[in-house]
C-alpha atoms as a PDB file:
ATOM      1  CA  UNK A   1       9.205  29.697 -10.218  1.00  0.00           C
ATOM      2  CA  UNK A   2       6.255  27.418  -9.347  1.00  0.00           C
ATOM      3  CA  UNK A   3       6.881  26.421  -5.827  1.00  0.00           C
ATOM      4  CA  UNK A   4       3.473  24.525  -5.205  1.00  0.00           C
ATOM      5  CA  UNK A   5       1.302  22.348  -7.186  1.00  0.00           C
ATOM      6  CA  UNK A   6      -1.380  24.904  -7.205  1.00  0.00           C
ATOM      7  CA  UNK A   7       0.652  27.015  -8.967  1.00  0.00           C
ATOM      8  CA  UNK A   8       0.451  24.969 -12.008  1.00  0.00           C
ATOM      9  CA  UNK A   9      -2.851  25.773 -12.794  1.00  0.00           C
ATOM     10  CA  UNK A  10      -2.305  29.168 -13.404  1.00  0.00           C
ATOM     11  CA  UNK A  11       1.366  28.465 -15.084  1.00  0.00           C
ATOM     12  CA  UNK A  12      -1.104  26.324 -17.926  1.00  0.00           C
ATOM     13  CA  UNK A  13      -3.652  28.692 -18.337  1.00  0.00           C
ATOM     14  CA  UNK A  14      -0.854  31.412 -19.544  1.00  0.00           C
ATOM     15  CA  UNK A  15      -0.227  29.045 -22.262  1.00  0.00           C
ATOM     16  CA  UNK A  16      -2.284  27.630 -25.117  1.00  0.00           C
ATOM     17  CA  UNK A  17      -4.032  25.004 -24.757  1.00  0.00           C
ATOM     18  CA  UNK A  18      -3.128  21.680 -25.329  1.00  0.00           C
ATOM     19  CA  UNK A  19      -5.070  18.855 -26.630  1.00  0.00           C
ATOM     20  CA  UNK A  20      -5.293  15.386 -24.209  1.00  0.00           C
ATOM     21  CA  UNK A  21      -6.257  12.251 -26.039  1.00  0.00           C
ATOM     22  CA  UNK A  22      -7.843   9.372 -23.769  1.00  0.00           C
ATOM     23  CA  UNK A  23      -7.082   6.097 -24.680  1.00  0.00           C
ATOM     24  CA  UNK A  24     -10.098   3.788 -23.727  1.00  0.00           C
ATOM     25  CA  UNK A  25     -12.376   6.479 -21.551  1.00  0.00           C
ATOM     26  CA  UNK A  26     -14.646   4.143 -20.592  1.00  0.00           C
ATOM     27  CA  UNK A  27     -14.877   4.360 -16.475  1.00  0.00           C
ATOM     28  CA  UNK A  28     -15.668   7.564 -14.692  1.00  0.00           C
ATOM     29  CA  UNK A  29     -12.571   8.143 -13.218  1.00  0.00           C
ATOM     30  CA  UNK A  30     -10.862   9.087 -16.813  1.00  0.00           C
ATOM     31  CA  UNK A  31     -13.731  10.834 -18.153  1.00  0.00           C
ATOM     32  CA  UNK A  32     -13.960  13.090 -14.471  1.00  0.00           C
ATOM     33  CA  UNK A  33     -10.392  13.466 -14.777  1.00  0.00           C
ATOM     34  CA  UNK A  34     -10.102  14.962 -18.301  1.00  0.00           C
ATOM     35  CA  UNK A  35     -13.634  16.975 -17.893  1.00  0.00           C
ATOM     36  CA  UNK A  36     -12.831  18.836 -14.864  1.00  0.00           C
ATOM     37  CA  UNK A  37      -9.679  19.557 -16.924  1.00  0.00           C
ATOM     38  CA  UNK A  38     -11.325  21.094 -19.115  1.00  0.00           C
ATOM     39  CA  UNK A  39     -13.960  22.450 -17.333  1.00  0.00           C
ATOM     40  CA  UNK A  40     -10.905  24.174 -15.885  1.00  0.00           C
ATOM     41  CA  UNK A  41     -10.089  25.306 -19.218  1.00  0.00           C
ATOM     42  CA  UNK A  42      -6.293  23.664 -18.848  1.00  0.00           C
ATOM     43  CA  UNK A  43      -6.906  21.574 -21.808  1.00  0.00           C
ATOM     44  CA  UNK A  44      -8.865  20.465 -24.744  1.00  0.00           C
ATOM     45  CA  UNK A  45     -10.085  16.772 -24.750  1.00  0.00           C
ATOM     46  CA  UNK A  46     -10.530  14.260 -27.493  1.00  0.00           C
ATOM     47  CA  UNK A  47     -12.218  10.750 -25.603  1.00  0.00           C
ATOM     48  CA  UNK A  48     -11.492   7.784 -27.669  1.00  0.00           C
ATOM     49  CA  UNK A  49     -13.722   4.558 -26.560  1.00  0.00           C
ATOM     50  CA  UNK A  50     -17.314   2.853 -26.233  1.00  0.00           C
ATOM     51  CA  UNK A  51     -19.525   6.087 -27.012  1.00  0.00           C
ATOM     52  CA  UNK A  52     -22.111   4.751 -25.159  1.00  0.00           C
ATOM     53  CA  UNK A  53     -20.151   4.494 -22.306  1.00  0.00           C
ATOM     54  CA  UNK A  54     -18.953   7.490 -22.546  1.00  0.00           C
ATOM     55  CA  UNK A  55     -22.558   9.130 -23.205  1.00  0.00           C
ATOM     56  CA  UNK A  56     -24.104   6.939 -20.109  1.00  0.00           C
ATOM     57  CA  UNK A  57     -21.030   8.261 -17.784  1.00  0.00           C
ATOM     58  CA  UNK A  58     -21.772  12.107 -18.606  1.00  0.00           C
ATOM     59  CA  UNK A  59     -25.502  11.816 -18.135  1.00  0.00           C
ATOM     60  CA  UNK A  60     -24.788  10.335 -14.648  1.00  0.00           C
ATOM     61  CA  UNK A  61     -22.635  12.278 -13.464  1.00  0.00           C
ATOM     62  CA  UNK A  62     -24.280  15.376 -15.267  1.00  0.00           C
ATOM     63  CA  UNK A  63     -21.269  15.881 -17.464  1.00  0.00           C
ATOM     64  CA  UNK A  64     -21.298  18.401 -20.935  1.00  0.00           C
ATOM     65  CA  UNK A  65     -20.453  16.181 -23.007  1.00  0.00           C
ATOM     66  CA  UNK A  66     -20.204  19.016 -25.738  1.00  0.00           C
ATOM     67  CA  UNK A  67     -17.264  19.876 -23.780  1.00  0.00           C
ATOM     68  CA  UNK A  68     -15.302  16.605 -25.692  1.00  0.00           C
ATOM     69  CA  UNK A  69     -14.117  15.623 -28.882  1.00  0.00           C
ATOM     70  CA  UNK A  70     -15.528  12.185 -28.572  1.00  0.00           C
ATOM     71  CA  UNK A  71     -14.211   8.744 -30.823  1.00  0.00           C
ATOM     72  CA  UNK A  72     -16.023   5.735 -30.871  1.00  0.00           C
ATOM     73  CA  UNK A  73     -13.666   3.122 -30.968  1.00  0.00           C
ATOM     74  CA  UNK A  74     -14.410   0.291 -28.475  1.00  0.00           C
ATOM     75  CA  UNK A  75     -11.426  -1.955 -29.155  1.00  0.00           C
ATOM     76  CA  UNK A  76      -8.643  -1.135 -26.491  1.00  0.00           C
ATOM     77  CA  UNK A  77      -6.032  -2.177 -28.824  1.00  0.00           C
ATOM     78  CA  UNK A  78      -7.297  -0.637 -31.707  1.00  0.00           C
ATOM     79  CA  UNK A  79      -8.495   2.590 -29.740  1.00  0.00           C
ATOM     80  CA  UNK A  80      -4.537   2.890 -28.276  1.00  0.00           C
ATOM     81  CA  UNK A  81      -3.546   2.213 -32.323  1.00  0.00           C
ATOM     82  CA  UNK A  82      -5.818   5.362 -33.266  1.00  0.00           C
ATOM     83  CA  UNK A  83      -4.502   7.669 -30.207  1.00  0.00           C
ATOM     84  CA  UNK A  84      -1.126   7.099 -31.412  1.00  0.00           C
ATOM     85  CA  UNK A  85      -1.201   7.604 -34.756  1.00  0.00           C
ATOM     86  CA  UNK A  86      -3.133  10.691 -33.863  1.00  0.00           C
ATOM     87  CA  UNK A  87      -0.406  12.206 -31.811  1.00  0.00           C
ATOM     88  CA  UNK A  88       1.670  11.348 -34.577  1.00  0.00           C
ATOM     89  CA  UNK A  89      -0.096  13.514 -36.801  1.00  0.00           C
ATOM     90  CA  UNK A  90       0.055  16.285 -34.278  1.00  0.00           C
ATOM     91  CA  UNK A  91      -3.730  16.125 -33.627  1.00  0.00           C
ATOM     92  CA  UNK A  92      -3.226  16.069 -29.544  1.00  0.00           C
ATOM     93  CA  UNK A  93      -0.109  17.001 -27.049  1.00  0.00           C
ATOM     94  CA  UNK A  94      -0.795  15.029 -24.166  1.00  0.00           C
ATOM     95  CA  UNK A  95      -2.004  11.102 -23.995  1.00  0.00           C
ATOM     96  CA  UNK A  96      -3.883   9.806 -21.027  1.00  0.00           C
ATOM     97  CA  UNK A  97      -4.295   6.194 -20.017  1.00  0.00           C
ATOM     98  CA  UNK A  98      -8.227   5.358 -19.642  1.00  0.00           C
ATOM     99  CA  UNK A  99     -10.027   1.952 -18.892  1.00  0.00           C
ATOM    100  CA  UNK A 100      -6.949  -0.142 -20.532  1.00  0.00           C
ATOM    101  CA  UNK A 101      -4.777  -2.432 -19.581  1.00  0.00           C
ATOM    102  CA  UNK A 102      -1.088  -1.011 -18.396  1.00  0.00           C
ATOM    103  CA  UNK A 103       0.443  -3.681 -21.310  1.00  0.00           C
ATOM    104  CA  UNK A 104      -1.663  -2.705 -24.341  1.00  0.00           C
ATOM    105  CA  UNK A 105      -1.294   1.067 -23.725  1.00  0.00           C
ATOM    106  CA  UNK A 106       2.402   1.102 -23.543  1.00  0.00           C
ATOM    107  CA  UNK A 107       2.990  -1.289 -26.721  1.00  0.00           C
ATOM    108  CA  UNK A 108       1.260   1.143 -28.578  1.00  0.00           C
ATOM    109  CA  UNK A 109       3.694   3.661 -27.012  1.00  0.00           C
ATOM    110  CA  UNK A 110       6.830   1.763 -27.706  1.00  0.00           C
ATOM    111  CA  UNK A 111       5.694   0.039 -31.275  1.00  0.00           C
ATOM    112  CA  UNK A 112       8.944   0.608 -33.354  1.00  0.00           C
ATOM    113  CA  UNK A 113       7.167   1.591 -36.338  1.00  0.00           C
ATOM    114  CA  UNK A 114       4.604   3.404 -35.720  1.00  0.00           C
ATOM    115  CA  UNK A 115       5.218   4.355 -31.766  1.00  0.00           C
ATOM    116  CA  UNK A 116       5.741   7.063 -30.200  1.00  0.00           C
ATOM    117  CA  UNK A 117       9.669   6.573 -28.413  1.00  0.00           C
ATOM    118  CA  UNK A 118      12.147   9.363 -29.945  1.00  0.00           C
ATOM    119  CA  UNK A 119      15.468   7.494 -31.057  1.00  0.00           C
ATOM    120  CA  UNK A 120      17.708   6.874 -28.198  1.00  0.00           C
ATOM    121  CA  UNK A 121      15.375   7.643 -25.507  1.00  0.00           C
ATOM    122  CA  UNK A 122      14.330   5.250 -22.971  1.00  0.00           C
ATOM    123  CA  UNK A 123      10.595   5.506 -21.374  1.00  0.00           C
ATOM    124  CA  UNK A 124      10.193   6.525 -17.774  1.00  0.00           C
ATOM    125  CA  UNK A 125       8.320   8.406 -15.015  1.00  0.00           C
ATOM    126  CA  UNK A 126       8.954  11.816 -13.616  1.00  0.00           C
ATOM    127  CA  UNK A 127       7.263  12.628 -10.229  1.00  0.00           C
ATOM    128  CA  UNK A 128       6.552  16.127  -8.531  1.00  0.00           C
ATOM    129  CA  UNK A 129       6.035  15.662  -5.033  1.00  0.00           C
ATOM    130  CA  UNK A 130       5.353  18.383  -2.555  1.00  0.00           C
ATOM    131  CA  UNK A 131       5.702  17.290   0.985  1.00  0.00           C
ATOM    132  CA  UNK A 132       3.995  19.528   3.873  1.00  0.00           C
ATOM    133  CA  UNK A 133       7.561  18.759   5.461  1.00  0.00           C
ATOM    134  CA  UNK A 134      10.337  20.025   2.698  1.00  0.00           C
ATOM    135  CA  UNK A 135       9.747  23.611   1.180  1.00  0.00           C
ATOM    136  CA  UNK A 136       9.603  23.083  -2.048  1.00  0.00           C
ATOM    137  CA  UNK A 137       8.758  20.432  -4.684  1.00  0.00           C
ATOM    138  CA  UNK A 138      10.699  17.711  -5.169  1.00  0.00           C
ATOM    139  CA  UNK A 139      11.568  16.053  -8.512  1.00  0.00           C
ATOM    140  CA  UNK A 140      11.805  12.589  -8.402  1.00  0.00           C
ATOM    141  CA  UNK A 141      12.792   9.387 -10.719  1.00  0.00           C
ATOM    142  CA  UNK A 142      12.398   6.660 -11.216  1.00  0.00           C
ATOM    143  CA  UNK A 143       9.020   5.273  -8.716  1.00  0.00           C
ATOM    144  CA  UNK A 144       6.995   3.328 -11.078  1.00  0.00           C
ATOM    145  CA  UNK A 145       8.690   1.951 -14.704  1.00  0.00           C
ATOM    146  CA  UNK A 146      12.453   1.655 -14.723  1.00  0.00           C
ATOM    147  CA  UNK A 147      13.043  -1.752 -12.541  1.00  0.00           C
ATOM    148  CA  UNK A 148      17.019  -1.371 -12.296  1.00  0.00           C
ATOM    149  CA  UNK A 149      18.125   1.769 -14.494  1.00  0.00           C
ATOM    150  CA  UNK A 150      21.724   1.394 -15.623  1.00  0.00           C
ATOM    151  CA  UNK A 151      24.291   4.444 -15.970  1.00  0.00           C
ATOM    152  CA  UNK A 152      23.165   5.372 -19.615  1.00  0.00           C
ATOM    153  CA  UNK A 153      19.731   5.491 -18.493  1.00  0.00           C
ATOM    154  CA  UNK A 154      20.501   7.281 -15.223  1.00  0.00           C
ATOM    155  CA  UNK A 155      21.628   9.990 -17.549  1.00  0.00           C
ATOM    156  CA  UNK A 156      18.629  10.414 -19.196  1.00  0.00           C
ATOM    157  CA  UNK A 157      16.576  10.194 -16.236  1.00  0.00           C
ATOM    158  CA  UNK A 158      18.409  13.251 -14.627  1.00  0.00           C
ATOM    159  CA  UNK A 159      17.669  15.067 -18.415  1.00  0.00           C
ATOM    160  CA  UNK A 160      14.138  14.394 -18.480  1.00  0.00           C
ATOM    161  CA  UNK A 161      14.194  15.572 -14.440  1.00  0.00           C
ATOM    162  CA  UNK A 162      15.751  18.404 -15.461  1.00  0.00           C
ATOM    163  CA  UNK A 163      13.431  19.408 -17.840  1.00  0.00           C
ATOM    164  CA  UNK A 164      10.958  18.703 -15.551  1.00  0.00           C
ATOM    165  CA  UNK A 165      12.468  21.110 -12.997  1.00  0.00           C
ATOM    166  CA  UNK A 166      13.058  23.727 -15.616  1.00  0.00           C
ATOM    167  CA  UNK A 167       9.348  23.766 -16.962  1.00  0.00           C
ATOM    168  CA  UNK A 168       8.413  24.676 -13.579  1.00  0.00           C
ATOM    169  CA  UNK A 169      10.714  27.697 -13.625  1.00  0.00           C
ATOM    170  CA  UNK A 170      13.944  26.057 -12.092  1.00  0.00           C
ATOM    171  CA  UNK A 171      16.820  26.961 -14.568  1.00  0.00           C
ATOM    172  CA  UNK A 172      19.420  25.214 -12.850  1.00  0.00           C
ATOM    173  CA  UNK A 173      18.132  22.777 -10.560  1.00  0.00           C
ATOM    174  CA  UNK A 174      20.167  20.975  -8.080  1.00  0.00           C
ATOM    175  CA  UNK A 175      20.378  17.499  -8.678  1.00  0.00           C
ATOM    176  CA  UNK A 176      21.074  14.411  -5.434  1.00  0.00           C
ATOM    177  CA  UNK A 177      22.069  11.015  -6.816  1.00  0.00           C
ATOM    178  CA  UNK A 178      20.955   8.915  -3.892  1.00  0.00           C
ATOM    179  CA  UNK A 179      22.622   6.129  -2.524  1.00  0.00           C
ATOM    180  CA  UNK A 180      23.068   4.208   1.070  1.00  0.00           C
ATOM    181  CA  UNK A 181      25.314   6.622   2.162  1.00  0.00           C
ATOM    182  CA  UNK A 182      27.406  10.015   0.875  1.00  0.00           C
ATOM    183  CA  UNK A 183      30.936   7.816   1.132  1.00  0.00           C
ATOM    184  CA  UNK A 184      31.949   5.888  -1.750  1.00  0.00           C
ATOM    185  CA  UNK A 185      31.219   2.142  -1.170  1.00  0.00           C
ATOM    186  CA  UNK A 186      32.834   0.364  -3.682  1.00  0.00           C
ATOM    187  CA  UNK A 187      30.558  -2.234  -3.578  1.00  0.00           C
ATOM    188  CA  UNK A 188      27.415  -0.902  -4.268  1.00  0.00           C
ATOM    189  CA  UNK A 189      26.287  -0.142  -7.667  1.00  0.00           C
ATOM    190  CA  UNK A 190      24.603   2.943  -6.797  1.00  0.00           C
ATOM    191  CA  UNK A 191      27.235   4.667  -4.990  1.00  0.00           C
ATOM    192  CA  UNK A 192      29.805   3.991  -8.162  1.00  0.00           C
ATOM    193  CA  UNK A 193      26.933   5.422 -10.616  1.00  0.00           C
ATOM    194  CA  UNK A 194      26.409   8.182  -8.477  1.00  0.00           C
ATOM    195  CA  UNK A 195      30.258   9.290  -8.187  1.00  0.00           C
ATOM    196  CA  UNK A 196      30.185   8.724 -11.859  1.00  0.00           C
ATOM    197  CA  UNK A 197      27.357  11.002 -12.523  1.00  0.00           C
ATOM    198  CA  UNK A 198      28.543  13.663  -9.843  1.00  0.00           C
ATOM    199  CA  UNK A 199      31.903  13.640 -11.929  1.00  0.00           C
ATOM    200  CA  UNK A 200      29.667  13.332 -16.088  1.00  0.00           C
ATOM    201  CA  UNK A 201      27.988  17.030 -14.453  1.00  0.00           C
ATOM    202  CA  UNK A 202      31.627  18.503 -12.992  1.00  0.00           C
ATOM    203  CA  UNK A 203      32.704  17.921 -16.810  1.00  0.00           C
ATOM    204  CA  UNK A 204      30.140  19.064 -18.562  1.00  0.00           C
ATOM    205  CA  UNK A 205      28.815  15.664 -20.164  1.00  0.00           C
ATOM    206  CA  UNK A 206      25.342  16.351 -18.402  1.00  0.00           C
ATOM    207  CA  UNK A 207      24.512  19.912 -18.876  1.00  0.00           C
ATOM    208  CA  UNK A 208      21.798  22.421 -17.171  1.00  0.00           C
ATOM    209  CA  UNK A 209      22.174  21.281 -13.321  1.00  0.00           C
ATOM    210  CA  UNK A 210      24.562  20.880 -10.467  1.00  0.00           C
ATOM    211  CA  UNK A 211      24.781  16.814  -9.725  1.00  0.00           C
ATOM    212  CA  UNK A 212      26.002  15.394  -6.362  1.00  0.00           C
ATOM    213  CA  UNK A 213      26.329  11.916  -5.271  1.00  0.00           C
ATOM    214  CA  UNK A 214      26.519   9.601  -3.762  1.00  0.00           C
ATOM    215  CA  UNK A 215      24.313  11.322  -0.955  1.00  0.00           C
ATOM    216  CA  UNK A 216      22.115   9.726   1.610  1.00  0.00           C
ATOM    217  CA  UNK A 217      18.685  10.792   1.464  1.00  0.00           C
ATOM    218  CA  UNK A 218      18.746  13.013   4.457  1.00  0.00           C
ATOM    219  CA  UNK A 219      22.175  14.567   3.232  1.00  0.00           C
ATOM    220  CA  UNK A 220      20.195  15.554   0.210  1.00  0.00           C
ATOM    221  CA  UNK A 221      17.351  17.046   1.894  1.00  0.00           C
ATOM    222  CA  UNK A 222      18.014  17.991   5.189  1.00  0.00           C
ATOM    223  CA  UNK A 223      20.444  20.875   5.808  1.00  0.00           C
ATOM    224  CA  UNK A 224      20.696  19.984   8.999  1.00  0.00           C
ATOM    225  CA  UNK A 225      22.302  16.649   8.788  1.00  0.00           C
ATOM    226  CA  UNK A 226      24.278  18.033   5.493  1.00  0.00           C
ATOM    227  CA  UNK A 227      26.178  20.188   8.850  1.00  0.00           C
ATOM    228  CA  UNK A 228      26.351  17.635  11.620  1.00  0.00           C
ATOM    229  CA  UNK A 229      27.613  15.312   9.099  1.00  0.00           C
ATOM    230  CA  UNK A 230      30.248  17.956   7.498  1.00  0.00           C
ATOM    231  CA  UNK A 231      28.960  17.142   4.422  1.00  0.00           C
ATOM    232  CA  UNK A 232      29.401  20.591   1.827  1.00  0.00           C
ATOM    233  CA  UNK A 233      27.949  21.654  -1.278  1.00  0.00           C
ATOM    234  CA  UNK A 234      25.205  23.508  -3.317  1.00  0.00           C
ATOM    235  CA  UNK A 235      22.977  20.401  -3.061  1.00  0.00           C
ATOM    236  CA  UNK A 236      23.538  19.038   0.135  1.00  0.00           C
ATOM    237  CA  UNK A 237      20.429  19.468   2.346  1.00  0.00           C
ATOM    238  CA  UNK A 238      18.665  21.362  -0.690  1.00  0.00           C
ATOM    239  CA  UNK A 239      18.180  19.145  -3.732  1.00  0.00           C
ATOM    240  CA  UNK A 240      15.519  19.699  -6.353  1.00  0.00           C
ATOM    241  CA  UNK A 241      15.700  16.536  -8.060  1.00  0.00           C
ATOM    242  CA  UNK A 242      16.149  12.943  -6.659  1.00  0.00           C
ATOM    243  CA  UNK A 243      17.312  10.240  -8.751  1.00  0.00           C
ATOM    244  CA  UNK A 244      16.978   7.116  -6.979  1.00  0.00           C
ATOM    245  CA  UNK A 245      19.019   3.594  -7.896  1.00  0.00           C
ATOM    246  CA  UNK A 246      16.295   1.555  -8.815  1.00  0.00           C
ATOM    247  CA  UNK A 247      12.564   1.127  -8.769  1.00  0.00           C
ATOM    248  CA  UNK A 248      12.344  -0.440  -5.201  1.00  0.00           C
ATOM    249  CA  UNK A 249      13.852   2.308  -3.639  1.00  0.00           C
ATOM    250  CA  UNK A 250      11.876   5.571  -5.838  1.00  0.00           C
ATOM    251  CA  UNK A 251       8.571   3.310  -5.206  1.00  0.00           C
ATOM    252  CA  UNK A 252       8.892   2.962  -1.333  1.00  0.00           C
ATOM    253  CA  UNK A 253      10.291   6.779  -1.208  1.00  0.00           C
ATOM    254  CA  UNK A 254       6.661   7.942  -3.201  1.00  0.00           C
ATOM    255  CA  UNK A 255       4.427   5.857  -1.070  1.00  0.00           C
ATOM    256  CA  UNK A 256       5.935   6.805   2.092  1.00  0.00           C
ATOM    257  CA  UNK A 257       5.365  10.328   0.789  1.00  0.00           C
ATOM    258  CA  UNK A 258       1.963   9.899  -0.543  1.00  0.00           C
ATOM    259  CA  UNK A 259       0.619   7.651   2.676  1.00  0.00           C
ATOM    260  CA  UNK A 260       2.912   8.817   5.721  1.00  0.00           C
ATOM    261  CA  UNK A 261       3.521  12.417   4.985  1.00  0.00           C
ATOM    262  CA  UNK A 262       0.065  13.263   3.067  1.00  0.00           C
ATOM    263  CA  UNK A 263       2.166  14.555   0.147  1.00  0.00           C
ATOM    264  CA  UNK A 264       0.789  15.895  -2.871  1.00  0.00           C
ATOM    265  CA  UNK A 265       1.911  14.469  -6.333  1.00  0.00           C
ATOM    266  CA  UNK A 266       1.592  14.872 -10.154  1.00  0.00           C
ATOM    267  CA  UNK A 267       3.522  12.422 -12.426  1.00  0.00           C
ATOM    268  CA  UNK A 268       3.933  11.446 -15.806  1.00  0.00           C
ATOM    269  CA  UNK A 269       5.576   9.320 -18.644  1.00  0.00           C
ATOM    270  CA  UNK A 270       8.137  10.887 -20.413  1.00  0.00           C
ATOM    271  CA  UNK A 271      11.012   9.887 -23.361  1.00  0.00           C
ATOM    272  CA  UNK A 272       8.274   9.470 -25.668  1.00  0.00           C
ATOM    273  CA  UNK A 273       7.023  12.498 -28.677  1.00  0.00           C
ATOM    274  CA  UNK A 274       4.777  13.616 -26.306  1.00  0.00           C
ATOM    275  CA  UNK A 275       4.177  13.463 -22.058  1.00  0.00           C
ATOM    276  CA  UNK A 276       2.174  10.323 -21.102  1.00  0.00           C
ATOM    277  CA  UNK A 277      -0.349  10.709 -17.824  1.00  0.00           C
ATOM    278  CA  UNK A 278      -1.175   7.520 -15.653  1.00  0.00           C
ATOM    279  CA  UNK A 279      -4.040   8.206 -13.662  1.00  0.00           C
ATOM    280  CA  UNK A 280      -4.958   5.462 -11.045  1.00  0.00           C
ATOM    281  CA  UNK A 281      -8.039   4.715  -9.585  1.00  0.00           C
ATOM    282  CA  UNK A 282      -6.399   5.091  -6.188  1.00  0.00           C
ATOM    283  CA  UNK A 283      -5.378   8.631  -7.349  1.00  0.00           C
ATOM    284  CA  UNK A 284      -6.856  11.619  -5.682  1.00  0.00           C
ATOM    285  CA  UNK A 285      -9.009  13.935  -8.481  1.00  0.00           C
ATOM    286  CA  UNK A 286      -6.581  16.645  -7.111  1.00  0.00           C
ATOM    287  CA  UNK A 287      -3.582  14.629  -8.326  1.00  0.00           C
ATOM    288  CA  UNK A 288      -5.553  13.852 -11.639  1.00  0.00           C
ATOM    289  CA  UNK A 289      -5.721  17.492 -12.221  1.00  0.00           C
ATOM    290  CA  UNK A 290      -2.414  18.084 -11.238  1.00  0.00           C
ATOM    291  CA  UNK A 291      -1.009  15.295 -13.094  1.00  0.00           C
ATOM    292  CA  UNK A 292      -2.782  16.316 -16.624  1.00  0.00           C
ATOM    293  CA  UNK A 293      -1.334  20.287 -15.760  1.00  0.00           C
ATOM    294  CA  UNK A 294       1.945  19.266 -15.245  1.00  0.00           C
ATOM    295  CA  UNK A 295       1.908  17.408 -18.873  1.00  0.00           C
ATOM    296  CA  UNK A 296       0.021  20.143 -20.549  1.00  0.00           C
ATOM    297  CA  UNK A 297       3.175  22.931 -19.357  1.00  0.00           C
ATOM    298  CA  UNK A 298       5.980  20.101 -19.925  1.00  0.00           C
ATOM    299  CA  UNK A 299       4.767  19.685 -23.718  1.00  0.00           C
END
């Protein structure tokens, strides 16, 4: 079981390589991000955007650029069109978000016709988080697309977290719906979805996990209060996978992590064909490289 981000990198290189596609690689933090990936021999690349750019930004920064597959499409629209349709096609695994706006990429993601979106599935973000402070990585949904996920979605977010967990080794991970508090407060969304989901996993309508909820955050991750507070369990005070109620919530949770705690993070898209990596430029390289690993073993 991969218990540390680090461990990824090995995990990938067991594996055959996958192919990333860059949509737009026209700024130095996408092309850095997808060479040292391959540099690291996780991943074959395919750069789609402004050759020129893309030639000027390897001779700076002393790049091979014979180490990419390299498309000259300038057109961010058009360039997202061709990265698509070239997943489609089953010419690359992974997609990657360059120098393009957040809008055009994911319309080219969610076009009905020629998209990527598998029927049924709603598009979100998995997280992996490992905090200096809790043992082992954390699975987390939804910080950064899902604004207020209802129960239908819910359910898929704790399927594409459990796949998550499970391509990292975890066959049965343990899964805390999070809420204000572990009692049942009628009136509170999240603490009726929760009990809902708790009861959808006791029956066997979500499969491959153990669900609890509604559990406070510490309840789910700190054994300590999980005793003092009598609360029992196989998740209590040693969840996997948090599924938070809505974007607010996941969102404050990562960036506390990320700024307060010094975590460690790699995250992608998922519920389309293929994994989707964000990278930001206020991204580390380290979670860049973690971030592209984590898609290459998902897909």
């Amino acid at each position: 079981m991969i218990i540390a981000l680090a461990d990824l990198f090995p995990a990938v290189l067991q594996r055959p390589k996958r192919t990333l596609i860059v949509v737009s690689a026209n700024d130095n933090h996408s092309v850095k991000a997808a060479y040292n990936a391959v540099k690291g021999g996780l991943i074959h690349a395919v750069l789609i955007g402004d050759e020129n750019l893309i030639r000027k930004i390897c001779s700076d920064e002393n790049f091979d650029l014979s180490l990419f597959s390299v498309i000259n499409q300038p057109d961010d629209r058009l360039a997202a069109t061709l990265a698509v349709q070239m997943i489609r096609q089953k010419e690359g695994d992974i997609l990657m978000k360059g120098l393009i706006s957040t809008d055009k990429f994911i319309k080219a993601i969610l076009d009905k016709e020629k998209g990527l979106m598998e029927s049924g599935n709603v598009l979100s973000h998995v997280t992996v988080i490992q905090n200096p402070n809790y043992y082992k990585l954390m699975v987390v949904s939804d910080v950064a697309v899902l604004p207020l996920p209802d129960l239908s979605q819910k359910v898929q977010l704790i399927r594409y977290m459990v796949k998550t967990a499970n391509a990292l080794g975890n066959i049965c991970p343990k899964v805390a719906v999070i809420a204000p508090s572990e009692q049942l407060l009628m009136q509170l969304d999240s603490s009726k979805d929760a009990a809902m989901l708790s009861k959808m996993g006791d029956r066997g309508q979500i499969t491959g996990c153990i669900i609890d909820g509604p559990l406070a955050l510490d309840i789910a991750i700190d054994k300590e209060s999980a005793t003092i507070k009598g609360i029992k369990g196989e998740v209590a005070g040693d969840a996997d996978c948090l599924l938070f109620p809505n974007l607010d919530t996941g969102n404050v949770f990562y960036k506390t992590n990320m700024k307060l705690a010094k975590a460690e993070s790699a995250a992608m898209l998922v519920g389309a064909k293929v994994p989707v990596v964000l990278t930001s430029r206020g991204d580390s390289t380290l979670t860049k490289q973690y971030s592209i690993a984590l898609a290459s073993l998902v897909s």
